[in-house]
Protein backbone atom coordinates (compact mmCIF):
# COMPACT_ATOMS: atom_id res chain seq x y z
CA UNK A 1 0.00 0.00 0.00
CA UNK A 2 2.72 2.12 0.83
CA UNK A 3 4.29 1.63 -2.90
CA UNK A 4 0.93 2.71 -4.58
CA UNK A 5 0.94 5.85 -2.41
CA UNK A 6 4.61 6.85 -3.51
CA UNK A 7 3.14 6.58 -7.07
CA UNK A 8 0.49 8.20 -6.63
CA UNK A 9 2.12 11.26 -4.95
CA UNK A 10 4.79 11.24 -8.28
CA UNK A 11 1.59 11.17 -10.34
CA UNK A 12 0.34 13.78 -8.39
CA UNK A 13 3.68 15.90 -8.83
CA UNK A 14 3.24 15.16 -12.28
CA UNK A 15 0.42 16.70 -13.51
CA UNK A 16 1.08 19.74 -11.07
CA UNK A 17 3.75 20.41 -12.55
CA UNK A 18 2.25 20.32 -16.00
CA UNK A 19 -0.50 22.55 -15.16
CA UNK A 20 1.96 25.06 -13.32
CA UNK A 21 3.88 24.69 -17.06
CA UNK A 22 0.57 25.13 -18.51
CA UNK A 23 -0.33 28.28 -16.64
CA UNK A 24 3.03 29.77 -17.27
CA UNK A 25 2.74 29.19 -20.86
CA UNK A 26 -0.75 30.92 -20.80
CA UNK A 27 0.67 33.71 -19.19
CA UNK A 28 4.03 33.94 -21.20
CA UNK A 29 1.17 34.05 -24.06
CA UNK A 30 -0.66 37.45 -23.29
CA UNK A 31 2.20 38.68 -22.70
CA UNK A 32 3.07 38.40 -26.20
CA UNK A 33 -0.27 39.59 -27.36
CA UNK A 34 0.22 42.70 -25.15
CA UNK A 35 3.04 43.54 -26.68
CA UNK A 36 2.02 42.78 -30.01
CA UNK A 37 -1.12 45.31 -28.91
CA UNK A 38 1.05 48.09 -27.89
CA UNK A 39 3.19 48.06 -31.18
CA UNK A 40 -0.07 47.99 -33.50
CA UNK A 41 -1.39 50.85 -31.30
CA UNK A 42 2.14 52.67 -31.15
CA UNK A 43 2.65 52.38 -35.33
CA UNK A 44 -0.77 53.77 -35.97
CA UNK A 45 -2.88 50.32 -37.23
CA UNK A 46 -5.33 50.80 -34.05
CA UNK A 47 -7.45 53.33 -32.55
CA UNK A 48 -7.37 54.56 -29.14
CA UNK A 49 -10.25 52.97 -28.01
CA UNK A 50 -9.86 49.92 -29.18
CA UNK A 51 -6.46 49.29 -27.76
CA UNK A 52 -7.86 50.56 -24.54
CA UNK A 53 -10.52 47.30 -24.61
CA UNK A 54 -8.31 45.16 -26.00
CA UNK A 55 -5.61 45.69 -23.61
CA UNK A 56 -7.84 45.53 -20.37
CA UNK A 57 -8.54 42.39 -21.32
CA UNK A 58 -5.75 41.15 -21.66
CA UNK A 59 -4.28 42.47 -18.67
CA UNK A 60 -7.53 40.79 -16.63
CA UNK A 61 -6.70 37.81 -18.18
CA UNK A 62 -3.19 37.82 -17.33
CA UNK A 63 -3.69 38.60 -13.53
CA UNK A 64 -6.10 35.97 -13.71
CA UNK A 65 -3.70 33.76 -14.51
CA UNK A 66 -1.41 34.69 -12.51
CA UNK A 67 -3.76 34.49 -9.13
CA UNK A 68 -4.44 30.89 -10.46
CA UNK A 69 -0.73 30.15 -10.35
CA UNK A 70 -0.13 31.70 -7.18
CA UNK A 71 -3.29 29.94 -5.58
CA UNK A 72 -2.20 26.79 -7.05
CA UNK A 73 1.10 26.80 -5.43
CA UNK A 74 -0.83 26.97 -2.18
CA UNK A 75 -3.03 24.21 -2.77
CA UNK A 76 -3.53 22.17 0.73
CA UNK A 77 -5.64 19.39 -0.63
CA UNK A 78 -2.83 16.97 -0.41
CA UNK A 79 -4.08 13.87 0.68
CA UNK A 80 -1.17 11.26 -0.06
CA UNK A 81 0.54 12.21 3.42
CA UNK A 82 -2.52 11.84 5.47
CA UNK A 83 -3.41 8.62 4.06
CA UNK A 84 0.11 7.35 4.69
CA UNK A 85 0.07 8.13 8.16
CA UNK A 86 -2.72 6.12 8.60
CA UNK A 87 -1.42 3.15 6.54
CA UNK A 88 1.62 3.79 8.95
CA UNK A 89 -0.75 3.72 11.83
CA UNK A 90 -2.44 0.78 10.79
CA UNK A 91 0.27 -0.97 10.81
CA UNK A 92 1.33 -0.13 14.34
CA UNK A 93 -2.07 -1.04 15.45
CA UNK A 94 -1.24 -4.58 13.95
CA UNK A 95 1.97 -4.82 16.35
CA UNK A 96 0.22 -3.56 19.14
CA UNK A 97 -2.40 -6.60 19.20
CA UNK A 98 0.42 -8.31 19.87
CA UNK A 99 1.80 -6.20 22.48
CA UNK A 100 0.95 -6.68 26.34
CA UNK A 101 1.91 -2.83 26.84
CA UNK A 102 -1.39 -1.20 27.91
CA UNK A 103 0.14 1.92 27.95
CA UNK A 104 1.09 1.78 24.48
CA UNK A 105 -2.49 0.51 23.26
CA UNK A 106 -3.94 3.17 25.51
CA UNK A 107 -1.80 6.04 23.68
CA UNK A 108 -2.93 4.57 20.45
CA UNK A 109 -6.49 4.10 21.17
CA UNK A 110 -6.24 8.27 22.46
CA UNK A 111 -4.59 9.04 19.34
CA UNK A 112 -6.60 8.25 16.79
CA UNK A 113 -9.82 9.57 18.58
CA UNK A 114 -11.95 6.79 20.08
CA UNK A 115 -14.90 7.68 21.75
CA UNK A 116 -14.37 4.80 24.94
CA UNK A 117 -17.38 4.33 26.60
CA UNK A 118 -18.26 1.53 29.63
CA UNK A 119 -20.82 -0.90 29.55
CA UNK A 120 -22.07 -3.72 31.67
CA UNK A 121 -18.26 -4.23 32.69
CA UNK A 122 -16.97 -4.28 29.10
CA UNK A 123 -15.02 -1.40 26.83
CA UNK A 124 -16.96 -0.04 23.84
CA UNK A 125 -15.32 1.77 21.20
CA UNK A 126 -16.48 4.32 18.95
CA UNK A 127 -14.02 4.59 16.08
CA UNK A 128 -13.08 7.93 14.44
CA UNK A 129 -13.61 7.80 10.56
CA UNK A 130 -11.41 6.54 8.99
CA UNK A 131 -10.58 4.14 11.82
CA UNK A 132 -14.58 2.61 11.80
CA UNK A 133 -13.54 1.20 8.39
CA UNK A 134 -10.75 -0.98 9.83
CA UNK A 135 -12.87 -1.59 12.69
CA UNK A 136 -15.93 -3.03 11.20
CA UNK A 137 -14.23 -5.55 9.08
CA UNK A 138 -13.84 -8.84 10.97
CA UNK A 139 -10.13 -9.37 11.46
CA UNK A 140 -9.97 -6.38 12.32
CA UNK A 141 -11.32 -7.43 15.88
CA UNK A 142 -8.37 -9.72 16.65
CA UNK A 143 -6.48 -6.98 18.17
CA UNK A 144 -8.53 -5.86 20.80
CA UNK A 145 -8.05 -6.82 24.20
CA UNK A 146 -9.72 -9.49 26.15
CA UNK A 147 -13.12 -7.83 27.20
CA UNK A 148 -12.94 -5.29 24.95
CA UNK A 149 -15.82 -4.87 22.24
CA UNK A 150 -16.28 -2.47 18.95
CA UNK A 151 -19.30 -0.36 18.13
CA UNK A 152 -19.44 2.19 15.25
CA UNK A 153 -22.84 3.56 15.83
CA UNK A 154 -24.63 4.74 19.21
């Protein structure tokens, strides 16, 4: 799992980086046009009023751009490194079924948000999404504790 998410970050990187090329080339684009615009208006072949539209545009069009390239760059919707710390975490969970150190299962179980609630003398958890996937499958119950039961609705 952890190999598909390294390739899907480089395809990630991938087509980031062609739109940033993309936008850039857009951008390198109206510049040329603007320039184009000022030397028709500057030899005469346009009027006055017509350059003045034509270059407004243009120059919206270009900031445009430009806010698109410098919003893109602060993009925060990257959800590769959140899904491998839970793939990480998932695993650790595996080597803590194993593990007789309640403090360590108890630092776990408060880390990824478990609502813990007591019930005729047993432990019932309420899992955090994305951690009620994991816990509703069936093998997934191996790794609790003696005593200790799962619930994903209340």
């Amino acid at each position: 799992m952890v190999t598909q998410i390294s390739i899907w970050e480089k395809e990630d990187e991938r087509s980031s980086h062609a739109f940033s090329q993309n936008l850039s080339n857009k951008i390198t684009e109206v510049e040329e046009k603007l320039d184009k615009l000022v030397n028709f208006f500057l030899d005469d072949l346009m009027d006055k009023d017509t350059y003045i539209n034509k270059k407004n545009r243009l120059v919206k069009t270009k900031a445009d751009l430009i806010q698109k390239r410098k919003g893109f760059g602060k993009k925060t919707d990257n959800w590769n490194e959140p899904l491998r710390e839970w793939v990480n975490d998932a695993h650790h969970a595996e080597e803590l079924a194993s593990s007789k150190d309640l403090n360590a299962i108890k630092s776990f179980v408060e880390k990824i948000g478990t609502n813990r609630r007591l019930l005729d003398k047993k432990v019932l958890l309420q899992w955090e999404k994305p951690w009620g996937l994991l816990a509703e499958r069936t093998e997934s119950s191996k790794w609790l504790p003696q005593g200790v039961k799962f619930r994903t609705n209340f």
